[in-house]
Structure formats: C-alpha cells, structure tokens
C-alpha atoms as a PDB file:
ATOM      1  CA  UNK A   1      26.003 -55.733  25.077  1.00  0.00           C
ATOM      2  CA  UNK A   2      25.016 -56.295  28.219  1.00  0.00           C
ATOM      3  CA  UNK A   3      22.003 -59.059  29.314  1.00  0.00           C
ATOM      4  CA  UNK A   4      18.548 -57.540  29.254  1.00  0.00           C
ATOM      5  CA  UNK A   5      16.788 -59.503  31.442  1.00  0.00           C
ATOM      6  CA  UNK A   6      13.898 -58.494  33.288  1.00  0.00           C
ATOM      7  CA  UNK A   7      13.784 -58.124  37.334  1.00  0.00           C
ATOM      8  CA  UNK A   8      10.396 -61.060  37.332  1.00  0.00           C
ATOM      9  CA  UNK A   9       9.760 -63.712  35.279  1.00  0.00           C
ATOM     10  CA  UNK A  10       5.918 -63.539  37.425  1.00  0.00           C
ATOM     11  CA  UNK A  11       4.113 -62.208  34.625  1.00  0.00           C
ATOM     12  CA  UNK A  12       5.304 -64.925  31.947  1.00  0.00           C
ATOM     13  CA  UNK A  13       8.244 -62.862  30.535  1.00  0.00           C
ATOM     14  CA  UNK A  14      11.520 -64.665  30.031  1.00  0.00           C
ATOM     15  CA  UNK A  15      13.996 -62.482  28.336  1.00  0.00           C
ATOM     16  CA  UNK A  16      14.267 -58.753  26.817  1.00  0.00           C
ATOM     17  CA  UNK A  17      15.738 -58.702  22.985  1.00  0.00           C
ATOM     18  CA  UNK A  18      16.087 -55.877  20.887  1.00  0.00           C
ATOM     19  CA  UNK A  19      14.343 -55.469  17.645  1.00  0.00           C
ATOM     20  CA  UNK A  20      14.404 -53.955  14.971  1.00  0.00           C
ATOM     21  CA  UNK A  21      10.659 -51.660  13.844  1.00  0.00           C
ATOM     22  CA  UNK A  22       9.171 -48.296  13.145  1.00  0.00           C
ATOM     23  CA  UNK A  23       8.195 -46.288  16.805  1.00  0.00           C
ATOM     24  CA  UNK A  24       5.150 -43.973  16.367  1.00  0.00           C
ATOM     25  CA  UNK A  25       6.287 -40.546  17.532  1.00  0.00           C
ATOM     26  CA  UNK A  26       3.061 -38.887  17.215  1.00  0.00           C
ATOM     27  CA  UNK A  27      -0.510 -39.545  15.856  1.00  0.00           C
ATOM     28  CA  UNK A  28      -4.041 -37.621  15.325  1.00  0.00           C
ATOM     29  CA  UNK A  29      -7.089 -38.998  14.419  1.00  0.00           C
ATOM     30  CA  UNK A  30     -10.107 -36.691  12.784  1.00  0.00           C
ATOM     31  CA  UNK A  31     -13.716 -37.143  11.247  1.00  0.00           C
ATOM     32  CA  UNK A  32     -13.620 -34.302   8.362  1.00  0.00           C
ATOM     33  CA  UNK A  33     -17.052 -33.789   6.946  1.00  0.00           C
ATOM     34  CA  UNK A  34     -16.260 -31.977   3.645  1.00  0.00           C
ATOM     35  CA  UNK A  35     -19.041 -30.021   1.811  1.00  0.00           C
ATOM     36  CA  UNK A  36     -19.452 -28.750  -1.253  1.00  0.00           C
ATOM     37  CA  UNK A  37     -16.625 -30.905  -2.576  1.00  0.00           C
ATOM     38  CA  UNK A  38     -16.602 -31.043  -6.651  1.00  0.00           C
ATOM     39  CA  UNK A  39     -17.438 -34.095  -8.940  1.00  0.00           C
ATOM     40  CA  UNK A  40     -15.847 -34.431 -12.110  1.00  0.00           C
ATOM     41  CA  UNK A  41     -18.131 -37.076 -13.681  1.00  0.00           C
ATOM     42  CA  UNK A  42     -17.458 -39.580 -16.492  1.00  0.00           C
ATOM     43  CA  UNK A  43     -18.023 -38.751 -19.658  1.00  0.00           C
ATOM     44  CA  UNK A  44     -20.963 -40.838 -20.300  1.00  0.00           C
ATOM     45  CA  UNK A  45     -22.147 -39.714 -16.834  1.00  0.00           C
ATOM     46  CA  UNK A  46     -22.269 -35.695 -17.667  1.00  0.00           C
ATOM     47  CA  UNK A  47     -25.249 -36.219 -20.427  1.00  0.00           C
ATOM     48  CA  UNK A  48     -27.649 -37.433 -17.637  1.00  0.00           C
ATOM     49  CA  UNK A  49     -25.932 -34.908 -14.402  1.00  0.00           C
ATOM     50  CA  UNK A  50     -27.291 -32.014 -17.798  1.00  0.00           C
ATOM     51  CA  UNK A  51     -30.608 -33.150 -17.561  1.00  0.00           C
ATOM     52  CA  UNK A  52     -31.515 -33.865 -13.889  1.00  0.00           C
ATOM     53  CA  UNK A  53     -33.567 -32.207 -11.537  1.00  0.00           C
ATOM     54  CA  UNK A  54     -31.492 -33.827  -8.393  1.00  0.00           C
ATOM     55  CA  UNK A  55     -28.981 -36.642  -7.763  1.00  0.00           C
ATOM     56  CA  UNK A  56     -29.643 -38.760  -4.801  1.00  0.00           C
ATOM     57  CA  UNK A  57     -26.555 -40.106  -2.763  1.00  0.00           C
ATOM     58  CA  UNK A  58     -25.267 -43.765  -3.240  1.00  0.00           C
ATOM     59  CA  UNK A  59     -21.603 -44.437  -2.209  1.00  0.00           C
ATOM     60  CA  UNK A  60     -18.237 -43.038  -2.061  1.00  0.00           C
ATOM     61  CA  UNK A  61     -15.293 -45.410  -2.421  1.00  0.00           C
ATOM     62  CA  UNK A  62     -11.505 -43.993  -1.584  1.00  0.00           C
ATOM     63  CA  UNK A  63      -9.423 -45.479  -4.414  1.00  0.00           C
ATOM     64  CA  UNK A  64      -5.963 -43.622  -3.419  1.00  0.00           C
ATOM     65  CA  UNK A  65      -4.281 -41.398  -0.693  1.00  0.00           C
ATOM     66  CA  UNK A  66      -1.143 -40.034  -1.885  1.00  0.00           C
ATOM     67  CA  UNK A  67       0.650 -38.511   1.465  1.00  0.00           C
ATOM     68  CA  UNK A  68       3.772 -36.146   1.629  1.00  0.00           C
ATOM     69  CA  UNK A  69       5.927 -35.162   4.489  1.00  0.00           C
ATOM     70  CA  UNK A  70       7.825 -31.961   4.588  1.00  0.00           C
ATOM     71  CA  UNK A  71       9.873 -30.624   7.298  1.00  0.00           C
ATOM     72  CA  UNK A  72       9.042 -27.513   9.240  1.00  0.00           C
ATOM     73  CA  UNK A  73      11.910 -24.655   9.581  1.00  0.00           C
ATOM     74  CA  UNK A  74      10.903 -23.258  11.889  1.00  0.00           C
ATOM     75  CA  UNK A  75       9.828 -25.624  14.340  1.00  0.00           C
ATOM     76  CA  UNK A  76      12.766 -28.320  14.982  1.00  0.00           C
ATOM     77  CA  UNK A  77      11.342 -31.886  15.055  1.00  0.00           C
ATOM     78  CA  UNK A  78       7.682 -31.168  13.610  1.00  0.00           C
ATOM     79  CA  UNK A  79       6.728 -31.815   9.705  1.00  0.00           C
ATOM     80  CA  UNK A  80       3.457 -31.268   7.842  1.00  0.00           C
ATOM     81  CA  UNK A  81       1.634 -34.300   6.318  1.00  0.00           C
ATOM     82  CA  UNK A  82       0.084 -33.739   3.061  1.00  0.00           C
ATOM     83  CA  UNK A  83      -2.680 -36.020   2.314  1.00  0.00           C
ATOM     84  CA  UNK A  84      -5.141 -36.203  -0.994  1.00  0.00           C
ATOM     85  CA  UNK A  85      -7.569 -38.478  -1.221  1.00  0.00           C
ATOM     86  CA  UNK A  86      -9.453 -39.453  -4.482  1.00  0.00           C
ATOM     87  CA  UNK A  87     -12.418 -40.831  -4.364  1.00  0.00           C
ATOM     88  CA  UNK A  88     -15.073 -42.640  -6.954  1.00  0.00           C
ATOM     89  CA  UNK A  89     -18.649 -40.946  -6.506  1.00  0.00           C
ATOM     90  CA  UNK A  90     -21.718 -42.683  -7.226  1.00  0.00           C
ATOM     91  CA  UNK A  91     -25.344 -41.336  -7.342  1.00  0.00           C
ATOM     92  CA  UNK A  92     -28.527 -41.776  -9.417  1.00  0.00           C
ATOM     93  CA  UNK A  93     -30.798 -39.485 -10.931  1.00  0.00           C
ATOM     94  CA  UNK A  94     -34.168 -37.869 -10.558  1.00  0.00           C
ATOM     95  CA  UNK A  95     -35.971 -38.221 -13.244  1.00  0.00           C
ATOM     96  CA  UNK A  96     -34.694 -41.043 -14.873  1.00  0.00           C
ATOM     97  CA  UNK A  97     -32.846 -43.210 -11.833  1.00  0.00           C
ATOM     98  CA  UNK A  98     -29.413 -42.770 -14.343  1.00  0.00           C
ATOM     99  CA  UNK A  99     -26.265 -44.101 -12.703  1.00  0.00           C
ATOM    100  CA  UNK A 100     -23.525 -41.560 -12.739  1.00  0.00           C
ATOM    101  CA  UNK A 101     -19.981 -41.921 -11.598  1.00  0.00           C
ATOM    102  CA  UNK A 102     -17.627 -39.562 -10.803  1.00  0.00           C
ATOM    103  CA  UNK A 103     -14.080 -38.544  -9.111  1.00  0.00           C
ATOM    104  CA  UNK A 104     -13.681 -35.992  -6.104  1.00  0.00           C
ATOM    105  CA  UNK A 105     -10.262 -35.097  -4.392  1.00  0.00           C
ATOM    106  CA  UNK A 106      -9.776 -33.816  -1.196  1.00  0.00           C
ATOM    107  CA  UNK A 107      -6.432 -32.041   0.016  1.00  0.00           C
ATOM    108  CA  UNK A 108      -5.553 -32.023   3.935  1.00  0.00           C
ATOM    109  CA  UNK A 109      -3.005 -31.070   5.956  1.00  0.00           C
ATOM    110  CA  UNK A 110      -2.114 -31.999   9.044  1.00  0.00           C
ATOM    111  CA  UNK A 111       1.320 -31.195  11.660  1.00  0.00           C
ATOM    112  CA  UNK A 112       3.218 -34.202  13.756  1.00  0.00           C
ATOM    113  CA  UNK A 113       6.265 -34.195  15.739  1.00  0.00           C
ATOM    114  CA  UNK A 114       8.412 -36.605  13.917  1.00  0.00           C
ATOM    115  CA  UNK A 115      11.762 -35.643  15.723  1.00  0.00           C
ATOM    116  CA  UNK A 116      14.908 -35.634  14.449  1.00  0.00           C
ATOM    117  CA  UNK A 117      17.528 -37.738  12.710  1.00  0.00           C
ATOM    118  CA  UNK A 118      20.528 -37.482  10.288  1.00  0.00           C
ATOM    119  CA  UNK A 119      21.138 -40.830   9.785  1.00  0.00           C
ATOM    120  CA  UNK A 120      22.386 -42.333   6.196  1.00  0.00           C
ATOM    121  CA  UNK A 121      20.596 -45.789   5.302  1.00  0.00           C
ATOM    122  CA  UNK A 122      22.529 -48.459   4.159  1.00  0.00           C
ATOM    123  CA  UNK A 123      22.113 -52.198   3.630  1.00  0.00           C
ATOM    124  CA  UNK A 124      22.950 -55.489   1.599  1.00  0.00           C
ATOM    125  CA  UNK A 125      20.191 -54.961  -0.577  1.00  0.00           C
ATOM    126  CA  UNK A 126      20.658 -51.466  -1.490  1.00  0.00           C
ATOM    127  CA  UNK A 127      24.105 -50.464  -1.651  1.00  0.00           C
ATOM    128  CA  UNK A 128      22.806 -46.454  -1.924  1.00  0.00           C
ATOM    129  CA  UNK A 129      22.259 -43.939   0.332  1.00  0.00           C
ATOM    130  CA  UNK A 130      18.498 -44.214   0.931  1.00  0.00           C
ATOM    131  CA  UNK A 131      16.649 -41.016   0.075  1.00  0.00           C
ATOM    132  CA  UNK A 132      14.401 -39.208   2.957  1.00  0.00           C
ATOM    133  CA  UNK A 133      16.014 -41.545   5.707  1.00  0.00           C
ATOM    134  CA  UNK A 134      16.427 -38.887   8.013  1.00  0.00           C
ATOM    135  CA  UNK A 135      12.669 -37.797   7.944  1.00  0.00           C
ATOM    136  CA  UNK A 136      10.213 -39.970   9.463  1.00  0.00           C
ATOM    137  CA  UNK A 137       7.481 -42.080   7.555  1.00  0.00           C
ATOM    138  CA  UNK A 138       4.279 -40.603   7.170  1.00  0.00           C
ATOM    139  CA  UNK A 139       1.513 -43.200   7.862  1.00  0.00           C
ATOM    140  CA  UNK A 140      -2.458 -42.663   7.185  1.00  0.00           C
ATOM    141  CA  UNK A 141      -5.282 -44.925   7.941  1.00  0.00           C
ATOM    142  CA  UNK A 142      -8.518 -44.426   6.394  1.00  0.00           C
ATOM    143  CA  UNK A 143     -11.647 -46.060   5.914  1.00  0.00           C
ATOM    144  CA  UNK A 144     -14.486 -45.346   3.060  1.00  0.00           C
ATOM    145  CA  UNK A 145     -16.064 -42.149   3.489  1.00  0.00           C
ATOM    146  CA  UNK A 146     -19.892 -41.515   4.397  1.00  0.00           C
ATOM    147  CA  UNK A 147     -20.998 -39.409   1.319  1.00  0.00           C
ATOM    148  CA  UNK A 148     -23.841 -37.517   3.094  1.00  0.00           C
ATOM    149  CA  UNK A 149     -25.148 -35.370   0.229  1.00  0.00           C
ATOM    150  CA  UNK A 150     -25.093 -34.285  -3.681  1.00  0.00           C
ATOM    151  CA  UNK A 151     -26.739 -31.463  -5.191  1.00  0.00           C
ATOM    152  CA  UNK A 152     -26.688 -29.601  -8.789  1.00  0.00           C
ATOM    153  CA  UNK A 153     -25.936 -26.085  -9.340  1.00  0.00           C
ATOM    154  CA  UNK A 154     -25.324 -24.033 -12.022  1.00  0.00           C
ATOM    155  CA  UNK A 155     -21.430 -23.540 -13.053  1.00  0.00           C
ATOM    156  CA  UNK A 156     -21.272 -19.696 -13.547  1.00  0.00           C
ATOM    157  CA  UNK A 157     -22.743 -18.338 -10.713  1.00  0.00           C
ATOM    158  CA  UNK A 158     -20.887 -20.327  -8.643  1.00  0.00           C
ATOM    159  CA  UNK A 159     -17.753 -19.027  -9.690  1.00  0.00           C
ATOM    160  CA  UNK A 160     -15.513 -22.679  -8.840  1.00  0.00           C
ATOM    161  CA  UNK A 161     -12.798 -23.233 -10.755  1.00  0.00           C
ATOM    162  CA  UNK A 162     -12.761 -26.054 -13.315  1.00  0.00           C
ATOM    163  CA  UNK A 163      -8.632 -26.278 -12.688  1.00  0.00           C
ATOM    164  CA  UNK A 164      -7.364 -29.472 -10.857  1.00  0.00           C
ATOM    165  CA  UNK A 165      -4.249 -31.537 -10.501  1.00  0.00           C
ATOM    166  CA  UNK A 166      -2.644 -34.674 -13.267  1.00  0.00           C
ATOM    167  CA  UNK A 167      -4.353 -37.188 -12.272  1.00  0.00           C
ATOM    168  CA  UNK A 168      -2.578 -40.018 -11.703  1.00  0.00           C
ATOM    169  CA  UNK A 169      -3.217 -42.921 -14.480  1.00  0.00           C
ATOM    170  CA  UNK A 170      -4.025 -45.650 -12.141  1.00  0.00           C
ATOM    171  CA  UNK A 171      -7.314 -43.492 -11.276  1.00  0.00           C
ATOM    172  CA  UNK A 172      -7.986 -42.683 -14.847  1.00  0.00           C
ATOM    173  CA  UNK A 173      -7.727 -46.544 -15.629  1.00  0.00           C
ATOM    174  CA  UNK A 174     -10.276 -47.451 -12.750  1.00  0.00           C
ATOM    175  CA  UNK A 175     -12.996 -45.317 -14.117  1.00  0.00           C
ATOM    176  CA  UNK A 176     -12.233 -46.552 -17.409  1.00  0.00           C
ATOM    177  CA  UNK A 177     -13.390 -44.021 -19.564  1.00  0.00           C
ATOM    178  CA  UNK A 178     -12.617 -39.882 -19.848  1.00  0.00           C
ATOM    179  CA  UNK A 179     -13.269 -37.449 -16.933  1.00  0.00           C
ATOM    180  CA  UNK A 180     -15.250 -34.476 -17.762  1.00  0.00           C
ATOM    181  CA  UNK A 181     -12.268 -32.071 -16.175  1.00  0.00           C
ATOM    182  CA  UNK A 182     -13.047 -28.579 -18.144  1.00  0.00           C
ATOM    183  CA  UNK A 183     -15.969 -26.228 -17.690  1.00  0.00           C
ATOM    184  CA  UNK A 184     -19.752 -27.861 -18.348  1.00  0.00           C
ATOM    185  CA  UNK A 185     -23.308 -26.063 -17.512  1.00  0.00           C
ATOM    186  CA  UNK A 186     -23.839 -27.952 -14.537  1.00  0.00           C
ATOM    187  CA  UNK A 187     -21.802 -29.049 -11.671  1.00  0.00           C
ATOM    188  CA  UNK A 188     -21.810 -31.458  -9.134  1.00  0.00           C
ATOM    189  CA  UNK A 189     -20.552 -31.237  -5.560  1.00  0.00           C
ATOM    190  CA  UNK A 190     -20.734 -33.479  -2.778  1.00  0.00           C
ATOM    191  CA  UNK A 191     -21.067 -33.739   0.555  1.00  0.00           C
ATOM    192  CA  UNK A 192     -18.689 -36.346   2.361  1.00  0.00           C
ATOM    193  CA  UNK A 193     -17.889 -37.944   5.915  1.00  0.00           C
ATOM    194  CA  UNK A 194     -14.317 -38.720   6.427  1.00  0.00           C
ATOM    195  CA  UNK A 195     -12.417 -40.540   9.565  1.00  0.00           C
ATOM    196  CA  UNK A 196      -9.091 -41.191   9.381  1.00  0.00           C
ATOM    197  CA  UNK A 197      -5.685 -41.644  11.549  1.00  0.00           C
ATOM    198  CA  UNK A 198      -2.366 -40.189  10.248  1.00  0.00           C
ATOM    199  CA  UNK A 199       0.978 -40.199  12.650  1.00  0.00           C
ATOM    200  CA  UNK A 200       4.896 -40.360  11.946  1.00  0.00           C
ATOM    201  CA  UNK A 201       7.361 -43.328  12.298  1.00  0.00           C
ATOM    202  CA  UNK A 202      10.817 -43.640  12.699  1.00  0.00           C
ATOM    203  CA  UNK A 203      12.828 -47.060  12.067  1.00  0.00           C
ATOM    204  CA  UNK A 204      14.619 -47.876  15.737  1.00  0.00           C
ATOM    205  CA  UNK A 205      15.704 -50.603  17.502  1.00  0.00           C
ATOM    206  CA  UNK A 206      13.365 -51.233  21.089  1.00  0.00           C
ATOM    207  CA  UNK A 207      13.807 -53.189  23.399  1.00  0.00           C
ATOM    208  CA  UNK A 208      10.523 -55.538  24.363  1.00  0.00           C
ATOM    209  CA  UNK A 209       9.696 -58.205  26.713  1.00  0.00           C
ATOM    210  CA  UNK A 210       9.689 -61.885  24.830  1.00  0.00           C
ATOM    211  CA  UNK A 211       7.264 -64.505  26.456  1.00  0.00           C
ATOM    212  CA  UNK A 212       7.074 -66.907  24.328  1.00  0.00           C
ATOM    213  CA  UNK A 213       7.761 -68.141  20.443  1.00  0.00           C
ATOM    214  CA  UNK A 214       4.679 -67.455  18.199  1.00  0.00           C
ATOM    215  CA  UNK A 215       3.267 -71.376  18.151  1.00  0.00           C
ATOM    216  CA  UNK A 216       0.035 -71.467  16.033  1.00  0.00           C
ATOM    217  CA  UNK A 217      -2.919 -72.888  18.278  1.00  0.00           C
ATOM    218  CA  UNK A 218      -4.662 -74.469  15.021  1.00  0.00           C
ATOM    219  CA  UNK A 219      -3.877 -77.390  12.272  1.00  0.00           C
ATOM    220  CA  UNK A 220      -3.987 -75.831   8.967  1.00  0.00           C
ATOM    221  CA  UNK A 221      -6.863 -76.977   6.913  1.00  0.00           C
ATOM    222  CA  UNK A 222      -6.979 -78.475   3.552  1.00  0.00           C
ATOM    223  CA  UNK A 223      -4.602 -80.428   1.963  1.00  0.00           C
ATOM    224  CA  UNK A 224      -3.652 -81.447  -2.195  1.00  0.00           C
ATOM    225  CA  UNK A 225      -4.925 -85.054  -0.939  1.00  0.00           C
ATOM    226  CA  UNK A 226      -8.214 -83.036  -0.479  1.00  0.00           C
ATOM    227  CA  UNK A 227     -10.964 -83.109  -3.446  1.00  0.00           C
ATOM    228  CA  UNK A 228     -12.953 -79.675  -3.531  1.00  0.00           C
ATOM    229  CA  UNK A 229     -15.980 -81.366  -2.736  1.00  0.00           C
ATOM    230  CA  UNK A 230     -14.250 -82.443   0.742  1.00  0.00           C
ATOM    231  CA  UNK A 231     -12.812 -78.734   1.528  1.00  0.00           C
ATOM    232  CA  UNK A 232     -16.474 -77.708   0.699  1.00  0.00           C
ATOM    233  CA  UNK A 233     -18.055 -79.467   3.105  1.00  0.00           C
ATOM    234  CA  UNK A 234     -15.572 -78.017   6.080  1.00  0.00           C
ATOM    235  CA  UNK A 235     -17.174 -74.550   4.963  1.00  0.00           C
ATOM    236  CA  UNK A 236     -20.498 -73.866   7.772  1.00  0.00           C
ATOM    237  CA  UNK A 237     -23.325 -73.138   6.062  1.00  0.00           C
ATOM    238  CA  UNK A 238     -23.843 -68.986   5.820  1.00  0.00           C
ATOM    239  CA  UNK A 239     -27.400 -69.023   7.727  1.00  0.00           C
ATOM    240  CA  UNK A 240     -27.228 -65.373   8.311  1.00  0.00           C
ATOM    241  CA  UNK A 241     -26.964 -64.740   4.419  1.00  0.00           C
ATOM    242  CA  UNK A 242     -30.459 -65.735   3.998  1.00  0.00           C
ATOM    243  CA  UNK A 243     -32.420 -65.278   7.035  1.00  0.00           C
ATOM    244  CA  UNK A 244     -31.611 -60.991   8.105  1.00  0.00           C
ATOM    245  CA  UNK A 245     -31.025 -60.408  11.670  1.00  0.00           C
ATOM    246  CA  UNK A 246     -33.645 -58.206  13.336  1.00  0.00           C
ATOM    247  CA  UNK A 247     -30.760 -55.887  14.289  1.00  0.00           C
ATOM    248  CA  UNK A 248     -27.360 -54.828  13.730  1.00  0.00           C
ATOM    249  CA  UNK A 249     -26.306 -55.924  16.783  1.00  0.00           C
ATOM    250  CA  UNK A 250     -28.141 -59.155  16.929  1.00  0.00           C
ATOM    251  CA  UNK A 251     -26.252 -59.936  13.414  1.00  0.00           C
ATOM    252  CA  UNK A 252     -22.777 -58.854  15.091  1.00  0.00           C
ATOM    253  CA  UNK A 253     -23.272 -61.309  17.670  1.00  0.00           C
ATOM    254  CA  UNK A 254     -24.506 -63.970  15.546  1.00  0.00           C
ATOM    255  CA  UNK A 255     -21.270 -63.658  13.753  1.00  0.00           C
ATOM    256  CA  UNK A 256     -18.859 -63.547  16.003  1.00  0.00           C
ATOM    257  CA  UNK A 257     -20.630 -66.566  17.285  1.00  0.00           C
ATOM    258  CA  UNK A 258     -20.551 -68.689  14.207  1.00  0.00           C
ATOM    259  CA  UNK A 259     -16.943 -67.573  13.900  1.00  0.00           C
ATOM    260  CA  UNK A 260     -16.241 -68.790  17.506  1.00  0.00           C
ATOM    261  CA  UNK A 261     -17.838 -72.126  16.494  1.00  0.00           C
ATOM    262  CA  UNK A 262     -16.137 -72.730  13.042  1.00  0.00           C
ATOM    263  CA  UNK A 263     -12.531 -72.119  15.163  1.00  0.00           C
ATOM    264  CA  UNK A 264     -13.541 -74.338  17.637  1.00  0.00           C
ATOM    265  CA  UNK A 265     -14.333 -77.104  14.676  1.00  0.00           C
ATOM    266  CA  UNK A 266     -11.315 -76.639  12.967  1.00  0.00           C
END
C-alpha cells in the first residue's frame, strides 16, 4: 500500500492511516409528540387510577428501545428501522395525591439508506460467519421523553384494544410487581414529547488525518497511599446545591465555571 501522506503538514497533520470504524450512511432526527398513548398501570396502581377524578403529569422515564432493521425490496440500498420504546409512567392523583406507575410503548418507523454489502464476517474471535453482516447497524439516540399530559376515560366507549406485545422480562422486573395488561373500567393514556436521532452504520476502513498521539493533559487523582478523608478534601464544595441560581442560565454558567476551576486545580 502505497504512503498516505498529506500534501501540508501547515495545519498540524503529520501522516494519513487507515482505520478501522462504523461510517454513518444516513441519519434523521425527529421530536414525536405522541397522544393518547395507553398506560398499563401496576397492579397496586389500578385501585387508585378506579377511583380518581384526574391524574396530574409527573415523569416519563425510557427504560428500553428495542430497534430492528429490515431491508427494502424494492428500493436497493434503503432499509426500515423499527424502533419501540417502553417507557415507565408516573403521575399522582386527584383526590387523594396516590402515586401510580405505569408502562407505555411506542412503535416507530423510520427509512435510511444503508447501502449495500455482501460481505461474510470473520475473525479470531469468532470463527462463524457473523449473522446480518451484510446489513448495516441500526443506531438510535434518545433522551427521556417530556410527558405533556394524562387523562382518564372510560374503557368501552373508547373502543382501544387491551392487546399488546410479550413484554420483555427485564421491564417486568423493573416495575417489580404485575402489569394490569387485560381489560379494566378505566384507562389511562398519555400524552408524551419525544426527540430522538436514528441513522445506519456500516463497519469500513477510512482513511483520516493523524496529528498527534492522544497524551492526557491532566495527572490522575487519587492514589491507594490516599486516606478518604484526603480524596475528600480535593472534592470543591457544591455551593450551587444549596444556594438556587436565579436562572437557568445563570446556574449553567455557574457550572461550567466551577467545572473550569476544579480542572484547572487538579
């Protein structure tokens, strides 16, 4: 293989070297606000969702995203992503201020070029063809959703269906109780505020500039010669826990402040 080097050296670069990594081939980002999206409460939850006038809004935690690719026939090179997200619901009651917990799931579906590739995997670790190595690696980024509203209505005149997926046991076990899944009197849905990023990756081999090794700029701290007393006094004291900023920007900028100092300490 012939040298890679680059024409200047003016901007800091010294060499070109080929690596090894996944190459985004295409990407979308999108804010879904989902109404009307249906609570299956906890067990010990459904007693109090019976008796309420209203449920007033606390959070919405994503626990899982479980994402699928499948390859489109009919248009070479583009796949559909297949993303569900399951999410823990929490809300209080009117009358009565009762906690109640809950799990939504959301299906989406969204359609990336991925391109194409009918290459078999191999390597010293796995001596087997690897499975799906000729589609490209579905990737989605996702922060907590904004759970904007939740509101009781009556099961039979809405006509929704009661039916959903297995869920899978590591969202059973977080709840840690049974899931009301079948048919009650009441039901409730929510409202939620989702933004997320999905896009499709390929492994390849790129070539990049190199500049320099990766040198860290800062002594590690902390040491087994250290007693705990000694690493706690390294630690600032957390000023902004106990005296609230008068904005959100003025606490932003008070942080990355302090965190500006403490680097320049260490």
């Amino acid at each position: 293989m012939a040298d890679r080097d680059f024409p200047s050296s003016q901007d800091g670069c010294t060499e070109a070297v080929c690596i090894h990594t996944r190459k985004i081939y295409d990407s979308c980002r999108d804010k879904d606000c989902v109404e009307d999206l249906r609570v299956y409460p906890c067990a010990r939850s459904q007693p109090y969702i019976e008796s309420a006038f209203s449920v007033r809004p606390v959070s919405a935690n994503l626990l899982f995203a479980d994402v699928d690719v499948d390859e489109i026939s009919f248009n070479r090179g583009y796949y559909t992503v297949d993303v569900t997200y399951f999410y823990e619901i929490i809300g209080t009651t009117f009358p009565g201020e009762n906690t109640i917990r809950g799990l939504a799931v959301f299906n989406k579906r969204v359609m990336l070029f991925g391109s194409e590739g009918k290459a078999k995997v191999f390597s010293s670790s796995n001596l087997e063809t690897v499975e799906g190595a000729d589609q490209p690696i579905a990737v989605v980024e996702c922060v907590d959703p904004i759970l904007l509203h939740l509101k009781l209505v009556d099961a039979c005149p809405t006509g929704l269906s009661a039916d959903i997926r297995d869920v899978p046991e590591s969202i059973l076990t977080h709840f840690g109780e049974d899931l009301v899944l079948g048919d009650s009197t009441r039901i409730l849905l929510a409202t939620l505020g989702q933004f997320s990023i999905v896009r499709l990756e390929r492994d390849s081999q790129l070539v990049i500039p190199v500049y320099d090794y990766c040198f860290p700029d800062k002594e590690c701290t902390g040491s087994s010669d250290d007693d705990p007393c000694t690493l706690f006094s390294r630690i600032r004291f957390p000023v902004e826990e106990f005296f609230p900023p008068d904005s959100i920007n003025a606490a932003e900028d008070y942080r990355t402040a302090m965190q500006n100092l403490n680097q320049n300490q260490i």
